[in-house]
C-alpha atoms as a PDB file:
ATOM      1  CA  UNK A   1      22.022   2.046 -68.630  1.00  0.00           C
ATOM      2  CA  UNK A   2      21.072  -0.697 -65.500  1.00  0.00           C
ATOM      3  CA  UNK A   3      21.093  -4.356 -66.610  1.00  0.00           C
ATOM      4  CA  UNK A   4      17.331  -4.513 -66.344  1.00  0.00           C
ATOM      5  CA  UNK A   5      16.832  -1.473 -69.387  1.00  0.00           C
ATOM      6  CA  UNK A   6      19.789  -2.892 -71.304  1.00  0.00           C
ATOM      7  CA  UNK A   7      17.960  -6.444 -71.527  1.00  0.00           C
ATOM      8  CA  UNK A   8      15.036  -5.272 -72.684  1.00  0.00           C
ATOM      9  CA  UNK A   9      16.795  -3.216 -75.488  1.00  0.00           C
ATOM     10  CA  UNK A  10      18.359  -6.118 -76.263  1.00  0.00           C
ATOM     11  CA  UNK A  11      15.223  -8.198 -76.420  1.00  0.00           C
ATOM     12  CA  UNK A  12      13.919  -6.097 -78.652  1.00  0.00           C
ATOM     13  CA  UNK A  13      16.438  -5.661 -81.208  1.00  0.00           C
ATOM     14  CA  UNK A  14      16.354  -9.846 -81.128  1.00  0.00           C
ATOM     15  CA  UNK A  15      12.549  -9.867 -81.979  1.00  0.00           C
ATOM     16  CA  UNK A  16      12.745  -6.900 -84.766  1.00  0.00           C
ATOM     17  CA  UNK A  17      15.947  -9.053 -86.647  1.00  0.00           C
ATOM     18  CA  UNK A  18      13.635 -12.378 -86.355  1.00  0.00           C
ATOM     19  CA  UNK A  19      10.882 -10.836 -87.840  1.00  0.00           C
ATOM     20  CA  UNK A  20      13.165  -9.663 -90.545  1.00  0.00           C
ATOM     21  CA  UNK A  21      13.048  -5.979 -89.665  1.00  0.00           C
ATOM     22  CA  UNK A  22      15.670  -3.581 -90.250  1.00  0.00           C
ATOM     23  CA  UNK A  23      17.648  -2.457 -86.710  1.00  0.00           C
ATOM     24  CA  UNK A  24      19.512   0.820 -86.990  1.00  0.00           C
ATOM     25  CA  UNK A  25      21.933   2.547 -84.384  1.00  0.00           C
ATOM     26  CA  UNK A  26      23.998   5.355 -85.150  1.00  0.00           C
ATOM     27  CA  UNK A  27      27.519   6.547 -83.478  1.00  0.00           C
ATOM     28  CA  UNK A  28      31.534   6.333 -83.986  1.00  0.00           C
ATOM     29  CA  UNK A  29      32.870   3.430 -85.105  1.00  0.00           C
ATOM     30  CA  UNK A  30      36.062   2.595 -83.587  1.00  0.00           C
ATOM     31  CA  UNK A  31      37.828  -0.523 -85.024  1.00  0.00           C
ATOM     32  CA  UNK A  32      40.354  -2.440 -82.443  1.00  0.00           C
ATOM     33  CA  UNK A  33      41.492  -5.576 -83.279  1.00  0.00           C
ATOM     34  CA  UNK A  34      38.824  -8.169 -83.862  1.00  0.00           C
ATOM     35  CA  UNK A  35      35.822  -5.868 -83.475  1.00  0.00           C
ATOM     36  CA  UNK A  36      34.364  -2.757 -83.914  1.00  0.00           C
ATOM     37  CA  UNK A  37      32.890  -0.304 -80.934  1.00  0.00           C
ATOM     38  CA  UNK A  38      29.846   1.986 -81.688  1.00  0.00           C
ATOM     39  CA  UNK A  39      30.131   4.495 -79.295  1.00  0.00           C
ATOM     40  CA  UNK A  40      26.909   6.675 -79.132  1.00  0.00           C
ATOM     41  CA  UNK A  41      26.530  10.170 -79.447  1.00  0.00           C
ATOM     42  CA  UNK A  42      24.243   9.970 -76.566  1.00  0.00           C
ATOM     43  CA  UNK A  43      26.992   9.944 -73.909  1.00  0.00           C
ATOM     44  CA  UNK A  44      29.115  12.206 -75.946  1.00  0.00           C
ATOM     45  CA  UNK A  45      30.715   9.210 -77.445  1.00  0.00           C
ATOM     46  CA  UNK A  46      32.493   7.958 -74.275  1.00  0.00           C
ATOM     47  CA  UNK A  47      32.981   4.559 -73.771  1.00  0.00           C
ATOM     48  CA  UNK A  48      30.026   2.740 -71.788  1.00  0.00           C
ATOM     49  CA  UNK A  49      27.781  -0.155 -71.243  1.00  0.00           C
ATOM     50  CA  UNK A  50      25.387   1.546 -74.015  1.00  0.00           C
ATOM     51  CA  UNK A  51      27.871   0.607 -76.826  1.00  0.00           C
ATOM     52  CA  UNK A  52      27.534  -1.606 -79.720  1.00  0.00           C
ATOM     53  CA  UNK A  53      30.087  -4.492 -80.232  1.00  0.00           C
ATOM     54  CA  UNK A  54      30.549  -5.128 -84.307  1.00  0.00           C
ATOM     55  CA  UNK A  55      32.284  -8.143 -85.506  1.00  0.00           C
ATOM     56  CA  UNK A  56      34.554  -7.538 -87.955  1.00  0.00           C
ATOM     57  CA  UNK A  57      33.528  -9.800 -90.511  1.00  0.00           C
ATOM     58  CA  UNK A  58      30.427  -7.473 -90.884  1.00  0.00           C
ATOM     59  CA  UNK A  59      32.261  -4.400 -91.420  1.00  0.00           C
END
């Protein structure tokens, strides 16, 4: 995913939460340290620029 496509996702998702929608993704959770990594089944859950960072304090 380019920078350009990956800003506007992000964008997005911003506006939905501040208008008090509910954002879903779905994926693998992997847990390392301080954070969690949703890797997507998109990409055959490889690591890439398309995952989700999850604080842990959320999980």
């Amino acid at each position: 995913m380019d920078a350009s496509r990956r800003q506007l996702v992000l964008d997005l998702v911003h506006s939905h939460l501040a208008e008090g929608r509910i954002v879903s993704v779905e994926g693998i959770l992997e847990i390392t340290g301080a954070q969690g990594i949703l890797c997507s089944p998109y990409f055959n859950f490889k690591p890439g620029v398309a995952d989700v960072l999850v604080p842990v304090s959320i999980l």
